[in-house]
Protein backbone atom coordinates (compact mmCIF):
# COMPACT_ATOMS: atom_id res chain seq x y z
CA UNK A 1 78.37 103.46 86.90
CA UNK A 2 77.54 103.99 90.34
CA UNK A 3 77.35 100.68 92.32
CA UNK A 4 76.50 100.94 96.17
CA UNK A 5 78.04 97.97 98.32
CA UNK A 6 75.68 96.83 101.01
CA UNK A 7 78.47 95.31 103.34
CA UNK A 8 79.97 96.24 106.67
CA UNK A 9 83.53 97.25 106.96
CA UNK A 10 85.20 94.24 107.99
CA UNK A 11 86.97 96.05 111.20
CA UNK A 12 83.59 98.44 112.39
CA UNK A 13 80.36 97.37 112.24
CA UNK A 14 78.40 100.58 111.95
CA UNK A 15 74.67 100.36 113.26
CA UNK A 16 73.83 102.91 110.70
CA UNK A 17 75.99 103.76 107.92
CA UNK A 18 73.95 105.63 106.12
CA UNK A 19 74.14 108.25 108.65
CA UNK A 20 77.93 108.22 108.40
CA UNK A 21 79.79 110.94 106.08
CA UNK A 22 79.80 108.91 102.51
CA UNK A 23 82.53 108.74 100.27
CA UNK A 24 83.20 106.91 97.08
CA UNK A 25 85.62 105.18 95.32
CA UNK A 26 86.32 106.53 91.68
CA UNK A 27 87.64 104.18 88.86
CA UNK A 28 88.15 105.56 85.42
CA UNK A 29 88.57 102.97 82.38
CA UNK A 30 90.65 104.36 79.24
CA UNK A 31 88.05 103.70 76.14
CA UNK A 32 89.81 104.71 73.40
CA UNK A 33 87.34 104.88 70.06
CA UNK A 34 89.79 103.05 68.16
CA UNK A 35 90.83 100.12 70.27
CA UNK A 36 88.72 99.81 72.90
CA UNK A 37 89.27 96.71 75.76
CA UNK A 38 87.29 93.28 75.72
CA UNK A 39 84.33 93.43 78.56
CA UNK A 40 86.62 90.59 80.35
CA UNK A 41 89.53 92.32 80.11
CA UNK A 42 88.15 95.31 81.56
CA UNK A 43 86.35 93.78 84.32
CA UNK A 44 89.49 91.72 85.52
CA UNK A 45 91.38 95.00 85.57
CA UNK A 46 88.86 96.80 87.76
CA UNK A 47 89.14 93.60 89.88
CA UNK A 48 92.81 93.96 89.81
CA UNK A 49 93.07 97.75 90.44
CA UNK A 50 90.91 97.61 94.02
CA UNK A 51 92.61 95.13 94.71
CA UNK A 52 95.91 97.08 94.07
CA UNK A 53 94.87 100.13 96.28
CA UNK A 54 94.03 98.18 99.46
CA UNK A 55 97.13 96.92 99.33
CA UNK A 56 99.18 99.99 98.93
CA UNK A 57 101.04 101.49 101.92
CA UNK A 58 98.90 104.92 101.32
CA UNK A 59 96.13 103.31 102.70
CA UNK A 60 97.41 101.70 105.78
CA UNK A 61 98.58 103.38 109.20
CA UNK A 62 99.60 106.94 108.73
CA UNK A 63 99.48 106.83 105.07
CA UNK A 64 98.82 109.69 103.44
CA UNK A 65 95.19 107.63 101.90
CA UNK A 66 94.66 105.65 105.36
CA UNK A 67 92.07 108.55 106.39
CA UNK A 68 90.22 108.26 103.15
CA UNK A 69 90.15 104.86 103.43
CA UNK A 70 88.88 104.70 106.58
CA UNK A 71 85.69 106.71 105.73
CA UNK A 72 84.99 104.83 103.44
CA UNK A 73 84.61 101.65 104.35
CA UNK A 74 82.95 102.97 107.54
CA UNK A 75 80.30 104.06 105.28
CA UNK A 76 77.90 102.31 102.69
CA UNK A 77 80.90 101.47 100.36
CA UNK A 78 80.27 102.86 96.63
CA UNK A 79 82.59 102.69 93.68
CA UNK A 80 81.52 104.65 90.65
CA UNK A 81 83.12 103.69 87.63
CA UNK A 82 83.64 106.70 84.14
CA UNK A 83 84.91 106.52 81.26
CA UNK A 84 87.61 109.15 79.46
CA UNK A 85 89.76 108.82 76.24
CA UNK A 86 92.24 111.40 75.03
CA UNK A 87 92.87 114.32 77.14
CA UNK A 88 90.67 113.59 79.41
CA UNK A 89 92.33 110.13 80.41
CA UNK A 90 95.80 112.40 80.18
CA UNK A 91 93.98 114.77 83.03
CA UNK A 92 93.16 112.09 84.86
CA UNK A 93 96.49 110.37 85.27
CA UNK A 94 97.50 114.05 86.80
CA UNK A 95 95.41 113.24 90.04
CA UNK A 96 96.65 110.80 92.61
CA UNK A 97 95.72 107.51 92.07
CA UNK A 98 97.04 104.07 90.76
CA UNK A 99 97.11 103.15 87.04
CA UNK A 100 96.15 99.31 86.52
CA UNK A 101 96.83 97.64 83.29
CA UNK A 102 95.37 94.74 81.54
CA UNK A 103 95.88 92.78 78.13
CA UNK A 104 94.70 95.93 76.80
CA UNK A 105 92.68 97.86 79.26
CA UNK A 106 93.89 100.77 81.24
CA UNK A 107 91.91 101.75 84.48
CA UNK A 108 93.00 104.09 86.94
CA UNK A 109 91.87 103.89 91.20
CA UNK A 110 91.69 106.82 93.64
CA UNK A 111 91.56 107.14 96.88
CA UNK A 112 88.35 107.69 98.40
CA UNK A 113 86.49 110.74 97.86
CA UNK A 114 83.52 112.45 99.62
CA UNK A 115 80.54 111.54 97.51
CA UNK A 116 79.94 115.52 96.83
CA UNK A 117 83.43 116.35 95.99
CA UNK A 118 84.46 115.21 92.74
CA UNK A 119 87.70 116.88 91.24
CA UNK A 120 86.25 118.30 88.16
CA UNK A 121 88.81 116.13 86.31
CA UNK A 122 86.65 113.47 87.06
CA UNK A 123 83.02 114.90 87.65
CA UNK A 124 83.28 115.62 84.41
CA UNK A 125 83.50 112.18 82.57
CA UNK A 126 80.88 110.30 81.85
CA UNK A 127 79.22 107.39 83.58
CA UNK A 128 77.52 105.66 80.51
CA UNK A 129 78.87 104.50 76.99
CA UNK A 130 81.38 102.02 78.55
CA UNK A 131 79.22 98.57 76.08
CA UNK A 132 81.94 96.73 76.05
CA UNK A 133 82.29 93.66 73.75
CA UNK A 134 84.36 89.76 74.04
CA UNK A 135 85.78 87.51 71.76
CA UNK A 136 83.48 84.07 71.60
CA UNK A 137 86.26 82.22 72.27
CA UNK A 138 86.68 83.92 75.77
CA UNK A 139 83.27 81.68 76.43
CA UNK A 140 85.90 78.62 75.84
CA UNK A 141 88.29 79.49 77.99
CA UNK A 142 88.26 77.46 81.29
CA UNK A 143 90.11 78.86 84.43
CA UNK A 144 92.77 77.34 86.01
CA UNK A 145 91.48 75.50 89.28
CA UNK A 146 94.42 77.54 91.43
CA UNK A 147 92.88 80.88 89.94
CA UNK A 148 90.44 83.25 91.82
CA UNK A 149 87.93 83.60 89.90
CA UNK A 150 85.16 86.26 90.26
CA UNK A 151 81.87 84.04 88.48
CA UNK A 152 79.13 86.72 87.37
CA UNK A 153 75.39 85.34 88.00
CA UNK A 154 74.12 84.28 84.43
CA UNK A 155 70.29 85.60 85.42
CA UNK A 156 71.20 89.45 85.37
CA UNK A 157 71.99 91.95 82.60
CA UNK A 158 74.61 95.20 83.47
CA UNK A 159 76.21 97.20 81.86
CA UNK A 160 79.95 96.59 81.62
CA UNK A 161 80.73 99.70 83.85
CA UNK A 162 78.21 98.36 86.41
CA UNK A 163 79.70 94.81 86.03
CA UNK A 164 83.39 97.13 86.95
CA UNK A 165 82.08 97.84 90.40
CA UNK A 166 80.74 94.71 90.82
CA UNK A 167 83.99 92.71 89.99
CA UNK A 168 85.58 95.27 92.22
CA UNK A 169 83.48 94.94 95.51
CA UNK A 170 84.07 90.92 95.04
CA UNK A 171 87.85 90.96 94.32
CA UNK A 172 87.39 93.19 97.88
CA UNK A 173 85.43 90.98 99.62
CA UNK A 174 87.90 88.10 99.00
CA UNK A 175 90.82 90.37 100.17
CA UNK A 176 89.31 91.13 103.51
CA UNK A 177 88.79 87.78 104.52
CA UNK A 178 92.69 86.39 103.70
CA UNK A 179 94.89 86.41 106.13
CA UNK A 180 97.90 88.54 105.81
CA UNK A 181 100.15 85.90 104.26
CA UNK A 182 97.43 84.98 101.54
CA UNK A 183 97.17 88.52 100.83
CA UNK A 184 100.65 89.04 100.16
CA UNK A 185 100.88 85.78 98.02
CA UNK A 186 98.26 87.23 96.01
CA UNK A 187 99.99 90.63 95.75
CA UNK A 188 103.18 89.02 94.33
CA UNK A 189 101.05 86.96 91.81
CA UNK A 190 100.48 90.90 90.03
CA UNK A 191 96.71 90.16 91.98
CA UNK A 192 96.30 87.15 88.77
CA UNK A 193 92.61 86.05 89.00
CA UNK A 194 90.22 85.67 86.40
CA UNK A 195 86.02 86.87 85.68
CA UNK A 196 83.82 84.78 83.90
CA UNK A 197 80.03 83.86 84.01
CA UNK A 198 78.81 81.00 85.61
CA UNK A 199 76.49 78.56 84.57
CA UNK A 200 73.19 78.52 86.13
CA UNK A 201 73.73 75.24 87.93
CA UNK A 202 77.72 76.23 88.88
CA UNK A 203 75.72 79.44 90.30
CA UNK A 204 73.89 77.68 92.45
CA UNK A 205 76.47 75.81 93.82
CA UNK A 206 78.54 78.78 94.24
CA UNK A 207 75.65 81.00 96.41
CA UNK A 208 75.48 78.67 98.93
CA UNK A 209 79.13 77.58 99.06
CA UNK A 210 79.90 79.87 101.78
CA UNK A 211 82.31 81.50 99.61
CA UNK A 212 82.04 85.36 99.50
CA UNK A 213 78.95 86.60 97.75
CA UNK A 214 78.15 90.29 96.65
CA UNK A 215 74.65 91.71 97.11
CA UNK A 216 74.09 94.76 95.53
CA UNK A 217 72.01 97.76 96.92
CA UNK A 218 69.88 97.96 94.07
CA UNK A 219 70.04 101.70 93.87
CA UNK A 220 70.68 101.01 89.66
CA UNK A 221 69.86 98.82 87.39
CA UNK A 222 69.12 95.94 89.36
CA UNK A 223 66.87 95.11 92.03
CA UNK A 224 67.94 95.40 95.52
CA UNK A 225 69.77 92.52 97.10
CA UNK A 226 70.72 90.98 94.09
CA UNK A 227 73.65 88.69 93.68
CA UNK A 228 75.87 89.66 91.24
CA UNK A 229 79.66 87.90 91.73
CA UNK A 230 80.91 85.25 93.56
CA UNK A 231 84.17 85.61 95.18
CA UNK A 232 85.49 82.18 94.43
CA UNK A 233 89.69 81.94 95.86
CA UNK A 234 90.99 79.30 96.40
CA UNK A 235 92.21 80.07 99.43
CA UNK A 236 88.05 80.32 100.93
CA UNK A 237 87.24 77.32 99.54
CA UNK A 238 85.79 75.32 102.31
């Protein structure tokens, strides 16, 4: 699912990034027909596999990713997010990237591509079928209070790959604005956090909490500046 992240790069503040070269970020979740993830499950491990690429030494300096990276964020960030089972997961894992894993969900990140040039390992997968389903006693679960947690906005409806990107551009969010030692406490936790949908009056409190707040582009699904996660660390909270 391709979800278009209307937010600056946190070190260049482009006047006009739609004019810039645009890239993408690709995530592919392993659904298997037989054992497929939870929805939670797979949305924390999308979360947790952003997460995992901006804070791998590719990306940084003269890493051999740090190029990529760079274009990317200069650029209206996207992250698209396919599906693949079988072979096709197999081919995937042959590309450079980062495999992330959950409970039970797999997802693999790589680097930043140009938004027209798609290995056709990936091009090839497909964008919808990823429903995804949870356990009612997920619903039950409460986090711990010392646990990011990435609250979806009870009003809207996505799909589960949509709600992917979405958990991803939050989880980034909260990374860019943590200083370097929060960062690397985070790192060593294995990136722990948790996703979970807020209620309506815990959503309110949340938007204007001055904690960071995703708006998406609107380009699918839903309408343009929606809010769709709240970036709540505990490290932001005011």
């Amino acid at each position: 699912m391709t979800s278009p992240f209307d937010a600056p790069s946190p070190a260049t503040d482009p006047v006009d990034r739609d004019a810039k070269p645009q890239y993408v970020l690709p995530l592919v979740v392993r659904l298997e027909k037989s054992e497929p993830p939870a929805r939670t499950d797979a949305l924390e491990t999308s979360a947790r596999a952003v997460l995992t690429l901006l804070a791998d030494p590719r990306v940084s300096g003269d890493g051999e990713w740090a190029q990529a990276l760079l274009a990317w964020e200069d650029a209206r960030i996207r992250k698209v997010v396919r599906r693949a089972r079988g072979g096709e997961w197999r081919k995937a894992g042959e590309l450079p990237g980062i495999t992330v894993t959950g409970e039970r969900a797999e997802v693999r990140v790589f680097p930043p591509i140009p938004l027209d040039g798609w290995p056709k390992e990936l091009a090839k997968l497909q964008v919808s079928g990823t429903e995804l389903s949870d356990p009612e006693e997920l619903r039950l679960l409460v986090p711990d209070e010392q646990l990011p947690v990435l609250w979806l906005n009870p009003e809207l409806e996505m799909s589960a790959g949509k709600t992917m990107a979405q958990t991803g551009h939050a989880a980034q969010l909260a990374w860019w604005q943590l200083d370097e030692a929060q960062r690397k406490e985070w790192a060593e936790s294995g990136f722990a956090l948790a996703v979970r949908t807020a209620e309506p009056q815990r959503w309110a409190e949340l938007t204007t909490a001055g904690l960071p707040v995703v708006r998406d582009a609107g380009f699918t699904e839903i309408a343009p500046g929606s809010c769709t996660v709240v970036a709540d660390h505990p490290a932001l909270r005011s």
